[in-house]
PDB file of N, CA and C in Angstrom:
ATOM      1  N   UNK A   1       3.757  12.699 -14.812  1.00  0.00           N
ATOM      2  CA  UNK A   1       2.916  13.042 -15.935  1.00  0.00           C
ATOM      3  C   UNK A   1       2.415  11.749 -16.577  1.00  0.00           C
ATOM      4  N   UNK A   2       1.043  11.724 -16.878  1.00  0.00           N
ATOM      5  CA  UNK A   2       0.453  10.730 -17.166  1.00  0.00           C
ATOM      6  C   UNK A   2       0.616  10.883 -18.809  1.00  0.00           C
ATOM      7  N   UNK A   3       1.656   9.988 -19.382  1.00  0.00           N
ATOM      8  CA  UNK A   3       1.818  10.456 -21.517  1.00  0.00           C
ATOM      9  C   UNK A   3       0.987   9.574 -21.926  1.00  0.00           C
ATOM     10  N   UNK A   4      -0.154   8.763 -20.677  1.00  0.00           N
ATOM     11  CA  UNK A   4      -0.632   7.681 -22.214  1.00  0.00           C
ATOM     12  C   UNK A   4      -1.944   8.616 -22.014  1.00  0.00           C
ATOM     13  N   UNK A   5      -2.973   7.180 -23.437  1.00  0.00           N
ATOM     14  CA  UNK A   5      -3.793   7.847 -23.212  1.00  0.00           C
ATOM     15  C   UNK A   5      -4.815   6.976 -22.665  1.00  0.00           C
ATOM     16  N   UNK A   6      -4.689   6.679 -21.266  1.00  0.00           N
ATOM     17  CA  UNK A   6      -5.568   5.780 -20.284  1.00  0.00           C
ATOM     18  C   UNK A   6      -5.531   6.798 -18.954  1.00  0.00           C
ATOM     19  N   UNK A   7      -6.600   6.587 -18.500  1.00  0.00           N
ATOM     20  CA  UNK A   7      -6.863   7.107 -17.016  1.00  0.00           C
ATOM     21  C   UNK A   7      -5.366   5.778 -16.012  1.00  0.00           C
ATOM     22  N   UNK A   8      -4.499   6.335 -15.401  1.00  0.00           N
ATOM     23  CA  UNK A   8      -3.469   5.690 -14.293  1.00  0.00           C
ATOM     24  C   UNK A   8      -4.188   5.776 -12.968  1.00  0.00           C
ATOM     25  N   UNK A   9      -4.006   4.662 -11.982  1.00  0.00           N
ATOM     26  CA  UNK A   9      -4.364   4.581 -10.988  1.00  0.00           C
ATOM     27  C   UNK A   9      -3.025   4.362 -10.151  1.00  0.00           C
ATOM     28  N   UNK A  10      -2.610   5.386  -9.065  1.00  0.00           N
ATOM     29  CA  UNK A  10      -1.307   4.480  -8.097  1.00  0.00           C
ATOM     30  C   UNK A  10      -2.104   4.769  -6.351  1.00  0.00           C
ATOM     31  N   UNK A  11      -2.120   3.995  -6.247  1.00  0.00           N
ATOM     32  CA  UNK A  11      -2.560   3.218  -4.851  1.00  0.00           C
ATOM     33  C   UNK A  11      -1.581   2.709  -4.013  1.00  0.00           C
ATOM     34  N   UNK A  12      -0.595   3.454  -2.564  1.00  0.00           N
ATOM     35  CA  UNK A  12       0.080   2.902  -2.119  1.00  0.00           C
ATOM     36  C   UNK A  12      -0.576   1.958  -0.913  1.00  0.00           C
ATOM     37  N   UNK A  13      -0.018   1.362  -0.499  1.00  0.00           N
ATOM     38  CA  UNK A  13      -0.497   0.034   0.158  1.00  0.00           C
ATOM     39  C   UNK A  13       0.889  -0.609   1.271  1.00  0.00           C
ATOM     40  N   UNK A  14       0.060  -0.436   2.627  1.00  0.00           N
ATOM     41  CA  UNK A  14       0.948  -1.329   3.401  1.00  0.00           C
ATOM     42  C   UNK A  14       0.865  -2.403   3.553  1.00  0.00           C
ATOM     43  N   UNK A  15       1.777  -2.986   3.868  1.00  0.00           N
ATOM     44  CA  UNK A  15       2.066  -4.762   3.950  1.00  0.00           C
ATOM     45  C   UNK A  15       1.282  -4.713   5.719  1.00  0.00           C
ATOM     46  N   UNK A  16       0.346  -5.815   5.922  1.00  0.00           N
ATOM     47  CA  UNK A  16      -0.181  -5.991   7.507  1.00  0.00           C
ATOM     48  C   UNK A  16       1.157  -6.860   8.219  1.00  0.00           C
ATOM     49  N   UNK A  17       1.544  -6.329   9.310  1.00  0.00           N
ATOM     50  CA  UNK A  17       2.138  -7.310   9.770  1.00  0.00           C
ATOM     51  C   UNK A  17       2.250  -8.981   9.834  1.00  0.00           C
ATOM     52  N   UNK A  18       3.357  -8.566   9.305  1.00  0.00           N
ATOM     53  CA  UNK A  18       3.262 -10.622   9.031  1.00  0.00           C
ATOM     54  C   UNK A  18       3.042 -11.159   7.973  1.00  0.00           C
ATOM     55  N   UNK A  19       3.208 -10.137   6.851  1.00  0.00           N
ATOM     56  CA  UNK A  19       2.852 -10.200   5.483  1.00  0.00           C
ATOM     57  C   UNK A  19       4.159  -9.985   4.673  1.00  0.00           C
ATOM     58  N   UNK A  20       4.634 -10.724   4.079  1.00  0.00           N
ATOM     59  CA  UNK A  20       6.080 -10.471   3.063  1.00  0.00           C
ATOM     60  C   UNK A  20       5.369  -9.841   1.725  1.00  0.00           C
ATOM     61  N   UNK A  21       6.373  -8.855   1.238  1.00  0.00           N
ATOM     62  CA  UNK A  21       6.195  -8.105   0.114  1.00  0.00           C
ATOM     63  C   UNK A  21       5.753  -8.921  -1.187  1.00  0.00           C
ATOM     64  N   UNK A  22       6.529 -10.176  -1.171  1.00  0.00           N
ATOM     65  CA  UNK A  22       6.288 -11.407  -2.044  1.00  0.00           C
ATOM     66  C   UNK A  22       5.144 -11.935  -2.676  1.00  0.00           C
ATOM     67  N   UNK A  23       3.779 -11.755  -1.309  1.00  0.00           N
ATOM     68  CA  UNK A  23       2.641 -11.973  -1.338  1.00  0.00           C
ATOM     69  C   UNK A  23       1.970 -10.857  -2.198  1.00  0.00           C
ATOM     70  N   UNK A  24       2.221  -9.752  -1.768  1.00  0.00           N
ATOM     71  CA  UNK A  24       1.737  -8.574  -3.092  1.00  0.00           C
ATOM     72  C   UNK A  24       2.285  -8.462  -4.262  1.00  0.00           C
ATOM     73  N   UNK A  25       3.701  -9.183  -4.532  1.00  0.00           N
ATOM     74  CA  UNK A  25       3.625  -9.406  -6.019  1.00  0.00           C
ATOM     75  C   UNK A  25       3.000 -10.823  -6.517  1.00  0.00           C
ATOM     76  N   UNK A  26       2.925 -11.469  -5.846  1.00  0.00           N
ATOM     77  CA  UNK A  26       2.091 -12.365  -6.170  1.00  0.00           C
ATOM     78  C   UNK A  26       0.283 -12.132  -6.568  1.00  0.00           C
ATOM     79  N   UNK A  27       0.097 -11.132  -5.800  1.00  0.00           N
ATOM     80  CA  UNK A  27      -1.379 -11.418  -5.936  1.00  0.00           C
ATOM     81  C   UNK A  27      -1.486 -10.362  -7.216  1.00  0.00           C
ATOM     82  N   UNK A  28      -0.641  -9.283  -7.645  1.00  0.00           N
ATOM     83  CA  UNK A  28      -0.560  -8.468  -8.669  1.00  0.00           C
ATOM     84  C   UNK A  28      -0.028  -9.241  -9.697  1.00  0.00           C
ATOM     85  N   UNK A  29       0.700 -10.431  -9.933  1.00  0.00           N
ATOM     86  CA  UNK A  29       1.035 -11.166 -10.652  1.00  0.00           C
ATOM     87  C   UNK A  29      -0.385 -12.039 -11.207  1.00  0.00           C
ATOM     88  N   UNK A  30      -1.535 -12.537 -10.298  1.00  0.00           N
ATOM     89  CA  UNK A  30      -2.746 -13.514 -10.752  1.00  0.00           C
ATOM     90  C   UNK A  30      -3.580 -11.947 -11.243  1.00  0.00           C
ATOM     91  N   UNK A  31      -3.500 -10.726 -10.831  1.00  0.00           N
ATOM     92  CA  UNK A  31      -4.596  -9.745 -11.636  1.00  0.00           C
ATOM     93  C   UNK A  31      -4.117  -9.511 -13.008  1.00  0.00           C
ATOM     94  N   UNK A  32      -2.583  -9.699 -13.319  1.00  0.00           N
ATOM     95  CA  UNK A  32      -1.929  -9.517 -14.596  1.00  0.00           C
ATOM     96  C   UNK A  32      -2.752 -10.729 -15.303  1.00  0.00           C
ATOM     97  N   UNK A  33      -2.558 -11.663 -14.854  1.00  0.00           N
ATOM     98  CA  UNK A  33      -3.050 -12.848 -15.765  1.00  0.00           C
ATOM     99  C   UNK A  33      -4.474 -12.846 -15.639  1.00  0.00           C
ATOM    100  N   UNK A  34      -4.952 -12.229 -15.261  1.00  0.00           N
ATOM    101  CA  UNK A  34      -6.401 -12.367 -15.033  1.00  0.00           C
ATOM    102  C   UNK A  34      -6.829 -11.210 -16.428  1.00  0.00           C
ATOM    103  N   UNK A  35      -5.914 -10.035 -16.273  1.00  0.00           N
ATOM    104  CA  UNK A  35      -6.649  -8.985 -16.821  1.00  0.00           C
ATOM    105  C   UNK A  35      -5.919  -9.507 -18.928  1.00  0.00           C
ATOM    106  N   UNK A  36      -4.841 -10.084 -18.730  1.00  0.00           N
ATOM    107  CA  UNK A  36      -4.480 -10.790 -19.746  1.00  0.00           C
ATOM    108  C   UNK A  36      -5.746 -11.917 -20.550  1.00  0.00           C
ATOM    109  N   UNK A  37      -6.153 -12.612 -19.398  1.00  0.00           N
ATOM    110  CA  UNK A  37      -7.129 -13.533 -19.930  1.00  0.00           C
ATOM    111  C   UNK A  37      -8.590 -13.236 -20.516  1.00  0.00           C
ATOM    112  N   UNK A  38      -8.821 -11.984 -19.749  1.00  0.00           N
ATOM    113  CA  UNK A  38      -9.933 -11.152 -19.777  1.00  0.00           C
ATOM    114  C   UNK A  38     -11.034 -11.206 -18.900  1.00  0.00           C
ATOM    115  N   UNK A  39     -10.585 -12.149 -17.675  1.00  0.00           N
ATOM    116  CA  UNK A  39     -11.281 -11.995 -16.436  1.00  0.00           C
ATOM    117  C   UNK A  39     -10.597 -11.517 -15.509  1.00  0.00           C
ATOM    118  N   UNK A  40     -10.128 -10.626 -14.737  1.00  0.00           N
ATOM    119  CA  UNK A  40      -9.825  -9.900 -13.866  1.00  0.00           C
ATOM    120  C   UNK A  40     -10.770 -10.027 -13.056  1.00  0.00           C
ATOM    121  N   UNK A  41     -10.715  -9.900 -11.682  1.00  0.00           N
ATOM    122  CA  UNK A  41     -11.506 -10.033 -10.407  1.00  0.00           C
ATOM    123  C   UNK A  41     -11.022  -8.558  -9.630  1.00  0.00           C
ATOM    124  N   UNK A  42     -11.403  -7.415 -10.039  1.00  0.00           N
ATOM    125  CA  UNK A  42     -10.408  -6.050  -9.363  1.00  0.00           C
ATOM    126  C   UNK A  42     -11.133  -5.887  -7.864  1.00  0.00           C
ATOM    127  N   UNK A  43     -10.059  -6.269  -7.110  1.00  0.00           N
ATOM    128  CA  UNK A  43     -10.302  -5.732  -5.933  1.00  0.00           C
ATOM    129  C   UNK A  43      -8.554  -5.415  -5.005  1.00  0.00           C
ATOM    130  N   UNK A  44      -9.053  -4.958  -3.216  1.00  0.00           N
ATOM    131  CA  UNK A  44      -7.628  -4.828  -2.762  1.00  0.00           C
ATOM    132  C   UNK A  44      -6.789  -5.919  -2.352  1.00  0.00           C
ATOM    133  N   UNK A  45      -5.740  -5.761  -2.616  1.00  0.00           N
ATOM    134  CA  UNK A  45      -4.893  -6.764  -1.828  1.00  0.00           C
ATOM    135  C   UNK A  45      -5.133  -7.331  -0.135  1.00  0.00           C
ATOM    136  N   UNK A  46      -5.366  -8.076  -0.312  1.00  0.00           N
ATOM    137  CA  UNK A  46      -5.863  -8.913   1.239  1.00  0.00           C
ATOM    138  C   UNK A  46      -4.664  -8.715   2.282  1.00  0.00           C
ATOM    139  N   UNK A  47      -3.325  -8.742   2.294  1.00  0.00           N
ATOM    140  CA  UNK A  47      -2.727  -8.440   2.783  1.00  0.00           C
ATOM    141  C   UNK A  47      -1.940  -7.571   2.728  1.00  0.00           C
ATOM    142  N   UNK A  48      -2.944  -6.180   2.500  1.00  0.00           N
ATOM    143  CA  UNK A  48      -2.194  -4.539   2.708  1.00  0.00           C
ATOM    144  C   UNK A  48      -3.403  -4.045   3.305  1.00  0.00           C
ATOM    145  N   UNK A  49      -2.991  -2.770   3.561  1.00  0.00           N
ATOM    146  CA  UNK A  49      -3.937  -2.012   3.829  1.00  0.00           C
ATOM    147  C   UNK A  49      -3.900  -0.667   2.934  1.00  0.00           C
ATOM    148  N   UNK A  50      -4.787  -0.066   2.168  1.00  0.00           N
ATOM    149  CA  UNK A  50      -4.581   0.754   1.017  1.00  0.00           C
ATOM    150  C   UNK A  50      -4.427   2.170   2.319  1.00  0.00           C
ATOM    151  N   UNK A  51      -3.286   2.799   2.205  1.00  0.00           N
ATOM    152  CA  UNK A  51      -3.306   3.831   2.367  1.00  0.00           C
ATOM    153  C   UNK A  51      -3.359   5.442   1.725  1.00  0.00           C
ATOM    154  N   UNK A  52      -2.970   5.502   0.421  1.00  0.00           N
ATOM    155  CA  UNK A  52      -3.509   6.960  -0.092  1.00  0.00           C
ATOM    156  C   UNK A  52      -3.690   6.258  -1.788  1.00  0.00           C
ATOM    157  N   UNK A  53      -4.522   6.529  -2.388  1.00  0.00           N
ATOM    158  CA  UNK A  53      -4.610   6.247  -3.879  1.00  0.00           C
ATOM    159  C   UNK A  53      -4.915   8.045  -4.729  1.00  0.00           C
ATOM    160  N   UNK A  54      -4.565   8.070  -6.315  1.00  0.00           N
ATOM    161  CA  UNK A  54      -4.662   8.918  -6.834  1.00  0.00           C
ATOM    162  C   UNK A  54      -5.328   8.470  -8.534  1.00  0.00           C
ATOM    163  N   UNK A  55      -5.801   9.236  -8.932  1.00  0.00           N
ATOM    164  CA  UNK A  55      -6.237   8.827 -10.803  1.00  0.00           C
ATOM    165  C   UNK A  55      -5.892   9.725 -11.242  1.00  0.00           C
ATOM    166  N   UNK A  56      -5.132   9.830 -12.298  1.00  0.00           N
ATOM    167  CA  UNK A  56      -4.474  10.476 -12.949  1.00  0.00           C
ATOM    168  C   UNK A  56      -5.120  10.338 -14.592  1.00  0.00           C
ATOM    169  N   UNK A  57      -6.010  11.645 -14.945  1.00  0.00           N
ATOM    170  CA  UNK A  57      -6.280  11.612 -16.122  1.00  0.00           C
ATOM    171  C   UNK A  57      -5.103  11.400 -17.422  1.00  0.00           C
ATOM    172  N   UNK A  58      -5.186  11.305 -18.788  1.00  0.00           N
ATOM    173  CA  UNK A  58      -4.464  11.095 -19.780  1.00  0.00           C
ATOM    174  C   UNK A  58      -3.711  12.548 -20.061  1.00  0.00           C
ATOM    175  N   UNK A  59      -2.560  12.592 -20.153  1.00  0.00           N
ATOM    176  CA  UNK A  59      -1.936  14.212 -19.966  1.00  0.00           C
ATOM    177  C   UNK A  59      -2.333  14.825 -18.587  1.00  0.00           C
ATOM    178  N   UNK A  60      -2.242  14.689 -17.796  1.00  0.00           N
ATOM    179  CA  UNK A  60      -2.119  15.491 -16.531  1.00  0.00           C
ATOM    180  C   UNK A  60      -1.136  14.568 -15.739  1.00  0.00           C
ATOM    181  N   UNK A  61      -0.820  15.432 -14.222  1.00  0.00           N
ATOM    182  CA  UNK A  61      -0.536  15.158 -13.266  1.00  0.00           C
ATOM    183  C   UNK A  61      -1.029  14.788 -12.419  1.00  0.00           C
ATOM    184  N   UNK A  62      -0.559  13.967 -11.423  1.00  0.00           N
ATOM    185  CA  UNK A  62      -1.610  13.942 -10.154  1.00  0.00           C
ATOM    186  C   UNK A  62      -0.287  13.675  -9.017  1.00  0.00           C
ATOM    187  N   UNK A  63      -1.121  13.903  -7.481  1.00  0.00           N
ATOM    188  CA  UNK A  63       0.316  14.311  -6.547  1.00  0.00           C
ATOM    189  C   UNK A  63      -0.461  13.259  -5.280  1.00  0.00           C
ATOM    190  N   UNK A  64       0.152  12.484  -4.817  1.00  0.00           N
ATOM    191  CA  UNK A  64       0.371  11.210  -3.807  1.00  0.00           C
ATOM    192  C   UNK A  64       0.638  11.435  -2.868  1.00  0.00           C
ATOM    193  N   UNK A  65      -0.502  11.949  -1.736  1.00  0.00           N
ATOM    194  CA  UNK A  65       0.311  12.485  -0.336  1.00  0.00           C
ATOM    195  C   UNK A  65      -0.543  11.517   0.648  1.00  0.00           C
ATOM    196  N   UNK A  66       0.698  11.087   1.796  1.00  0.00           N
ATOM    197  CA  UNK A  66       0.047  10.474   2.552  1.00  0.00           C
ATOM    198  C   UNK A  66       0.572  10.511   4.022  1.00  0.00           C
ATOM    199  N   UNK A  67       0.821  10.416   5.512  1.00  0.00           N
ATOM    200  CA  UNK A  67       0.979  10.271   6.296  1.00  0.00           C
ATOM    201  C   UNK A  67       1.446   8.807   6.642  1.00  0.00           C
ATOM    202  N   UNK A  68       2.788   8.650   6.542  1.00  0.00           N
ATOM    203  CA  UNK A  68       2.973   6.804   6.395  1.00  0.00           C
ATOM    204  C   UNK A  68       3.662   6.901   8.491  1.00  0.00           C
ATOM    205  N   UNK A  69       3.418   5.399   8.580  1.00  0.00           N
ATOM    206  CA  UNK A  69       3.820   4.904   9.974  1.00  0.00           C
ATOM    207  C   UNK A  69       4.687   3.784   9.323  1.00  0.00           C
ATOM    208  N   UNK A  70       5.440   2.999  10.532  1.00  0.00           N
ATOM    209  CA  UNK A  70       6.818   2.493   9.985  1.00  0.00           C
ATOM    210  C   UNK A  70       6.218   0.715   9.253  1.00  0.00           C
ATOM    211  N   UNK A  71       6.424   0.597   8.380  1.00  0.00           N
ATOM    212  CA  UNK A  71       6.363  -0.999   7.879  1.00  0.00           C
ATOM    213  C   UNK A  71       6.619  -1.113   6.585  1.00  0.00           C
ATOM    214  N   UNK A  72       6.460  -1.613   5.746  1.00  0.00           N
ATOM    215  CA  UNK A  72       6.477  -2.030   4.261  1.00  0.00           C
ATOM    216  C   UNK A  72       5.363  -1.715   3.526  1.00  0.00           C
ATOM    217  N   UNK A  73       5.806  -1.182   2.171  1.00  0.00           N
ATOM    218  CA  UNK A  73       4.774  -0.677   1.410  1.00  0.00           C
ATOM    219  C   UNK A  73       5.139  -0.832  -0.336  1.00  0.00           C
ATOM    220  N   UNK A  74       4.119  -1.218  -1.041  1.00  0.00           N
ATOM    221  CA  UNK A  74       4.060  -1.183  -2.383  1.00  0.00           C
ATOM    222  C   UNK A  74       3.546  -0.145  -2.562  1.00  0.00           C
ATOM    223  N   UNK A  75       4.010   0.386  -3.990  1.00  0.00           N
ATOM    224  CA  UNK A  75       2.760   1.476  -4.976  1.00  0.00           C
ATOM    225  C   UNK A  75       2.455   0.510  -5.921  1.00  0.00           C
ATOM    226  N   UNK A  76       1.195   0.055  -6.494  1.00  0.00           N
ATOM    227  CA  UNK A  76       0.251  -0.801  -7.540  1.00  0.00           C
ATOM    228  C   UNK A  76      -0.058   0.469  -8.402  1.00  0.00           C
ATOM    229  N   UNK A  77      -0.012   0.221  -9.503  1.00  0.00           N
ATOM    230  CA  UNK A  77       0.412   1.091 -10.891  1.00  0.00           C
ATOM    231  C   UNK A  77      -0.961   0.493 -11.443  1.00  0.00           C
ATOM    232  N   UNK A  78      -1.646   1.525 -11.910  1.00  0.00           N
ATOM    233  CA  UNK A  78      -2.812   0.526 -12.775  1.00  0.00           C
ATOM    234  C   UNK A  78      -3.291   1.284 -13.776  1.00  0.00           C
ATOM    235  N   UNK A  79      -3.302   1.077 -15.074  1.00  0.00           N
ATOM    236  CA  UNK A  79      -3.719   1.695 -16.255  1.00  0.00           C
ATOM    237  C   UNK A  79      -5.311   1.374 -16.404  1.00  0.00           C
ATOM    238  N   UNK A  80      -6.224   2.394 -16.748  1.00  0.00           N
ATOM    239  CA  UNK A  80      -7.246   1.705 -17.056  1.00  0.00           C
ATOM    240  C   UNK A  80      -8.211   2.615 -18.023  1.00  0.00           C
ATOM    241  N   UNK A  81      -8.413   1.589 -18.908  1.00  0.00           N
ATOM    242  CA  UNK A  81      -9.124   2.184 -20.421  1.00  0.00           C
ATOM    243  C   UNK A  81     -10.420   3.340 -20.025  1.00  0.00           C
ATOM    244  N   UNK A  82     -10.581   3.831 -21.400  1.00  0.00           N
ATOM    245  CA  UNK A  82     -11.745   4.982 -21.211  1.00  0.00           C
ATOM    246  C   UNK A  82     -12.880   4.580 -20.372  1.00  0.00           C
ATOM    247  N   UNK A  83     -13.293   3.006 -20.277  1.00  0.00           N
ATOM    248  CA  UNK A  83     -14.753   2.793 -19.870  1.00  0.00           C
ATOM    249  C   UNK A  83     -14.351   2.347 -18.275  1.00  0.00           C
ATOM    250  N   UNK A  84     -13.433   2.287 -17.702  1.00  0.00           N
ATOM    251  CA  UNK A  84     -12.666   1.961 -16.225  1.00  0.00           C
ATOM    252  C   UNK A  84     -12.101   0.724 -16.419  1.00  0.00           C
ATOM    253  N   UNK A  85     -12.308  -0.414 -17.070  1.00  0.00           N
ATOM    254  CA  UNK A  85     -11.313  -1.695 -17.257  1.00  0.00           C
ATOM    255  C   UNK A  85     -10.245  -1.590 -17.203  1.00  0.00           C
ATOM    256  N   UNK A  86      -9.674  -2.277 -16.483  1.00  0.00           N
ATOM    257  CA  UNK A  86      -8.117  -2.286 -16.004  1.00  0.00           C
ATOM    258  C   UNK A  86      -7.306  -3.040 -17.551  1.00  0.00           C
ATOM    259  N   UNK A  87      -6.754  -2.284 -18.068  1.00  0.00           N
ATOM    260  CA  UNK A  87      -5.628  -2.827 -19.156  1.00  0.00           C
ATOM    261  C   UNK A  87      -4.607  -3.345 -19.105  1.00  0.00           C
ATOM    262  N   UNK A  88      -3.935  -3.098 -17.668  1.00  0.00           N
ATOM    263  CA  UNK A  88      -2.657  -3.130 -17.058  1.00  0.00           C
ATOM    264  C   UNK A  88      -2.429  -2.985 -15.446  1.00  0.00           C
ATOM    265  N   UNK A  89      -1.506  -4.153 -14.775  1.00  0.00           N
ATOM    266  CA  UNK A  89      -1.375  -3.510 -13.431  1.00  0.00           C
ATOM    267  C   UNK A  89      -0.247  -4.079 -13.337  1.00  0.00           C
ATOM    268  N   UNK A  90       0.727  -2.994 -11.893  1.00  0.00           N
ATOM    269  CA  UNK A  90       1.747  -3.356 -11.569  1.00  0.00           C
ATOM    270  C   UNK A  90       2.203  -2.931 -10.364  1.00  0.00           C
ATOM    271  N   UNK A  91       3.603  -3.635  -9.301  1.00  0.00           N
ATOM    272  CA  UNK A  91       3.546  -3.021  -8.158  1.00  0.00           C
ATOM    273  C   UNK A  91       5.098  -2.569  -8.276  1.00  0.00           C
ATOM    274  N   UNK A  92       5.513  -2.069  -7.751  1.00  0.00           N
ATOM    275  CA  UNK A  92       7.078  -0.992  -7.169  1.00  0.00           C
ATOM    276  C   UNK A  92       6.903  -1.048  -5.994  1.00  0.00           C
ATOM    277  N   UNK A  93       8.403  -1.060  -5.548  1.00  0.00           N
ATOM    278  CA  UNK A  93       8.932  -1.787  -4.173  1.00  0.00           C
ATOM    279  C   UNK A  93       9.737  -2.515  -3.993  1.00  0.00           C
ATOM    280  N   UNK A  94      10.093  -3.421  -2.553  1.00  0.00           N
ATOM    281  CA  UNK A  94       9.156  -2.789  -1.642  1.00  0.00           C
ATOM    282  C   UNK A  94       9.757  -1.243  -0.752  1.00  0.00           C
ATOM    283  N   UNK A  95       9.152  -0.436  -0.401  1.00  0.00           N
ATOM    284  CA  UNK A  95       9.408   0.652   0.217  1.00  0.00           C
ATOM    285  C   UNK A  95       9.330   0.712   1.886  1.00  0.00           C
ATOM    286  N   UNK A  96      10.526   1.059   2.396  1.00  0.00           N
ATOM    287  CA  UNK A  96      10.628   0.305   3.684  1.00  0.00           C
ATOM    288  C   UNK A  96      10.431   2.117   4.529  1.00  0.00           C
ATOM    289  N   UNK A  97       9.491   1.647   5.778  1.00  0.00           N
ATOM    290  CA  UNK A  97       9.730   2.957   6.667  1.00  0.00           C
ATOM    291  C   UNK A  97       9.717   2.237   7.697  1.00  0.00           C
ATOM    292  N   UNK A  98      10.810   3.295   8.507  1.00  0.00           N
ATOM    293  CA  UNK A  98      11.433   2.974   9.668  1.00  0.00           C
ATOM    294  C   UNK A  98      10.796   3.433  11.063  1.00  0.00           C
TER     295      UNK A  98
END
């Protein structure tokens, strides 16, 4: 359940082979400071591949279905104000399939 009152974005994302999880908190770490500074550059992580994303209006639900194959994966958490500006981002993980 989405309690704020921002449109949520969760976007899961595989790691490409040969890619440590490290690198996606890193690059979600320079959009924090970016969106802190007030330049943000929003785009995907260079080393994932986005596999299922969802937007979740303010008070609702939304449901994350995807067909995963075996490797490493983040979910990127992203809050973003009434006009689409990202207010907030974050990743969870890493999520391992076998």
């Amino acid at each position: 359940m989405n309690t704020t009152s921002s449109k949520a974005a969760f976007n899961l994302h595989r790691l490409l082979d040969g890619h440590a999880y490290h690198e996606l908190e890193l690059h979600i770490q320079q959009r924090q400071q970016g969106i802190a500074a007030g330049n943000d550059i929003p785009g995907l992580p260079p080393m994932t591949v986005h596999v299922a994303g969802v937007m979740v209006e303010p008070g609702q639900r939304g449901m994350l279905e995807a067909t995963l194959s075996s490797g490493t994966y983040g979910l990127v958490c992203r809050r973003d104000s009434p006009t689409g500006k990202a207010e907030a981002i974050y990743v969870k993980g890493p999520f391992q399939v076998d």
